[in-house]
Protein backbone atom coordinates (compact mmCIF):
# COMPACT_ATOMS: atom_id res chain seq x y z
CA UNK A 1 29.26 6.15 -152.11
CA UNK A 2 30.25 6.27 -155.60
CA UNK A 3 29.07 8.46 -158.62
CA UNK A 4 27.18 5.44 -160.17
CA UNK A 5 24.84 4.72 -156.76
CA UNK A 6 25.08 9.04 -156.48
CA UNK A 7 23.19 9.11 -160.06
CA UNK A 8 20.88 5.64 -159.33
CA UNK A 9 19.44 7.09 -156.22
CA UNK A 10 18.84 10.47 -157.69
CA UNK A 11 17.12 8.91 -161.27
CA UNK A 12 13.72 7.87 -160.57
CA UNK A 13 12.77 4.42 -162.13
CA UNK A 14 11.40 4.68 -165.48
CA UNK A 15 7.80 3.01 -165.27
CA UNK A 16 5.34 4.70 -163.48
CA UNK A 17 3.57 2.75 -160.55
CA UNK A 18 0.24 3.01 -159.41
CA UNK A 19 -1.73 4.83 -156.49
CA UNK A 20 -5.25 5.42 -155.47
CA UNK A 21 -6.43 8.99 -154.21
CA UNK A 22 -9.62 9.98 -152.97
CA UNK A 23 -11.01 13.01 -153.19
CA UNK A 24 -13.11 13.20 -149.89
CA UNK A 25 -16.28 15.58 -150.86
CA UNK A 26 -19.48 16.89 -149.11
CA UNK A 27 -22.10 19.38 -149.46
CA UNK A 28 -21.23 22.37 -147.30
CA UNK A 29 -22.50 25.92 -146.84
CA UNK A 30 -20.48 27.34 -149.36
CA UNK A 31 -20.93 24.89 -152.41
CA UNK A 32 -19.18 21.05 -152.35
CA UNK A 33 -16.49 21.09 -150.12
CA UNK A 34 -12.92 18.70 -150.33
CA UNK A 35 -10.78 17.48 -147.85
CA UNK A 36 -7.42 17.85 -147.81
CA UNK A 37 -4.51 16.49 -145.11
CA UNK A 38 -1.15 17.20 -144.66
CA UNK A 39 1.80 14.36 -145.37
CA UNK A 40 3.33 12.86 -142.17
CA UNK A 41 6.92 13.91 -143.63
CA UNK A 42 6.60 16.78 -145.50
CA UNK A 43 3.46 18.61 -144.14
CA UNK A 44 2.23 19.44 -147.70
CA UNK A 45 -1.27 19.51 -148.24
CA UNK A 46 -2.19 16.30 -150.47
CA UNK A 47 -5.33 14.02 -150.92
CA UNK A 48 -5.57 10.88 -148.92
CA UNK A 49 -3.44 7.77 -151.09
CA UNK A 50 -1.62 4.39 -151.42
CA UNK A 51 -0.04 1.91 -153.00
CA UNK A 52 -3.19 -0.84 -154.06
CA UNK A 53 -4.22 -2.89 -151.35
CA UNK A 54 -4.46 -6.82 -152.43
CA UNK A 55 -7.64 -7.65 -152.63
CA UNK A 56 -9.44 -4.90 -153.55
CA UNK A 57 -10.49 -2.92 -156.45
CA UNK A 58 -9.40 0.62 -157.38
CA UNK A 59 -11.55 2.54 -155.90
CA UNK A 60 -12.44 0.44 -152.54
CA UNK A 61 -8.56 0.60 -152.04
CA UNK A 62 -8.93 4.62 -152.57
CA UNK A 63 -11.38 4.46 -150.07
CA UNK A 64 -9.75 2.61 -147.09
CA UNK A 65 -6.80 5.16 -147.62
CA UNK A 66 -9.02 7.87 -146.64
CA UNK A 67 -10.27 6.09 -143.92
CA UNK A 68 -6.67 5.57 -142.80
CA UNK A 69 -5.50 8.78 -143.27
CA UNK A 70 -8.39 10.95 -142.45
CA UNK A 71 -10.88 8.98 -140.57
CA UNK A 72 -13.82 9.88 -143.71
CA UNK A 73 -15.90 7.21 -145.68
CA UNK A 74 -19.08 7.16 -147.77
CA UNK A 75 -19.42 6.11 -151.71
CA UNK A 76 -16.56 5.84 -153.94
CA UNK A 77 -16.99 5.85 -157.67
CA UNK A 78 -16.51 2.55 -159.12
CA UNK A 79 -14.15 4.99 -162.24
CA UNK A 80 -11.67 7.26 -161.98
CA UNK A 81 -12.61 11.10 -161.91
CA UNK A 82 -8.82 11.94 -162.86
CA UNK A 83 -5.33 11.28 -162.94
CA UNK A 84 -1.94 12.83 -161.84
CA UNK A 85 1.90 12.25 -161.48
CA UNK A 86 4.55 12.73 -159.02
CA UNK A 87 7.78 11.42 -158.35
CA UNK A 88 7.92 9.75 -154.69
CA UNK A 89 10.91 10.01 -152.78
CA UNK A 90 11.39 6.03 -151.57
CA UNK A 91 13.39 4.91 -148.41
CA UNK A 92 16.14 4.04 -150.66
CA UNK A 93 16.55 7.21 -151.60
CA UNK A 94 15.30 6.94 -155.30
CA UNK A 95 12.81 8.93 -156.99
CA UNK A 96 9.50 6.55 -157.93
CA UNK A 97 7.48 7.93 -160.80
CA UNK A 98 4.17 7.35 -159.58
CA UNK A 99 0.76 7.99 -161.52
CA UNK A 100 -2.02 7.99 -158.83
CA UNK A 101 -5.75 7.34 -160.11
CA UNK A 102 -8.28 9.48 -158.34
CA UNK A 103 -11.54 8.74 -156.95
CA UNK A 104 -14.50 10.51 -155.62
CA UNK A 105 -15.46 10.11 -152.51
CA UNK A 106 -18.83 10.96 -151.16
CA UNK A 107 -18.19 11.66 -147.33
CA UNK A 108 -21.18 9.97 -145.25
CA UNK A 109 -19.14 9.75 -141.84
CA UNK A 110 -16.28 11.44 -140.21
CA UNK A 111 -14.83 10.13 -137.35
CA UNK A 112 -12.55 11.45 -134.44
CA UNK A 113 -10.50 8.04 -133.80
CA UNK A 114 -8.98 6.43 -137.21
CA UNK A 115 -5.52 4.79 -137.51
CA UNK A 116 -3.63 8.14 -138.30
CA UNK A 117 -5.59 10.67 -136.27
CA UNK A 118 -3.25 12.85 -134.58
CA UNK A 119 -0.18 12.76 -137.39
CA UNK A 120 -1.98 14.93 -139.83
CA UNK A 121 -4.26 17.89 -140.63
CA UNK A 122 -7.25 18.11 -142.21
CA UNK A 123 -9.08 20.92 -143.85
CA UNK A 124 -12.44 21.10 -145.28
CA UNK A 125 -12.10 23.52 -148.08
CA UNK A 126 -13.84 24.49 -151.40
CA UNK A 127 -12.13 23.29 -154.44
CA UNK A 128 -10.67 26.47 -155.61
CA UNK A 129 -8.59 26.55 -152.37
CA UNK A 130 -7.49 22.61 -152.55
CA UNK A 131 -5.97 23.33 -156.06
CA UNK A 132 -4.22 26.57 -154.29
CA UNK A 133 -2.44 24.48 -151.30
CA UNK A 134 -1.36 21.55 -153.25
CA UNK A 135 1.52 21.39 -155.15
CA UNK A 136 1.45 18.54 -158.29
CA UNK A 137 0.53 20.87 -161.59
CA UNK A 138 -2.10 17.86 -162.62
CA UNK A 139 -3.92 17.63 -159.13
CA UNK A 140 -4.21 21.80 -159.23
CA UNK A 141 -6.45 21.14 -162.40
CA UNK A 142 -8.51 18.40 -161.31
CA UNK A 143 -8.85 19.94 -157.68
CA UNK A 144 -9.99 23.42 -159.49
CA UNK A 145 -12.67 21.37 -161.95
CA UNK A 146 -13.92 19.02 -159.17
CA UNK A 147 -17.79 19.64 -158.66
CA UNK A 148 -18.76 16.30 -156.13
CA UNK A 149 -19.53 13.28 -158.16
């Protein structure tokens, strides 16, 4: 390849697109409790998100990405509790800036079978921890602040 598709591929668009995040919550022994799960590629520890689902609404769509990815639902606020950016790593090779909405979550049911069981972790831990494992600046701060909503 040439210098020009060299510097394309390593410049990440200029608009930001959207995600939805959840931040899967219950009352535990300790205090409120989050979930975290690892990425399929990258094994960091992140909150469960995606790219808006057609046909639903912010925070539903936040919602059925946890359920994908780590088998929780319960009651997702209709607003945003928070915001934060990162820049996503696309097939193509180019860096996405993406600005990802988050949700609570209130965790009525956990199951064992869900789409992505098996390709992930999961950890239930309090919020001080979640902002210590994950790595986005922005998602540290709301992670530390987060009380259950």
């Amino acid at each position: 390849m040439g210098k020009k598709a060299d510097r394309q591929r390593a410049e990440p668009d200029r608009e930001p697109r959207t995600q939805y995040a959840a931040i899967p919550w219950r009352k535990g022994e300790h205090g409120v409790e989050v979930l975290l799960l690892t990425s399929r590629e990258t094994r960091r520890w992140v909150l469960p998100k995606g790219w808006p689902i057609k046909g639903l609404k912010p925070g539903p769509s936040a919602a059925q990405e946890a359920f994908e990815e780590a088998g929780v639902s319960g009651h997702v606020t209709k607003k945003p509790v928070g915001l934060y950016h990162y820049d996503k790593r696309l097939r193509s090779g180019r860096l996405q800036h993406v600005r990802v909405q988050v949700f609570s979550l209130a965790v009525e049911t956990e199951l064992d079978e869900f789409p992505e069981a098996g390709q992930r972790d999961k950890a239930w831990v309090l919020p001080a921890e979640a902002a210590l494992r994950v790595d986005e600046p922005e998602l540290k701060t709301l992670l530390a602040g987060f009380r259950g909503k």
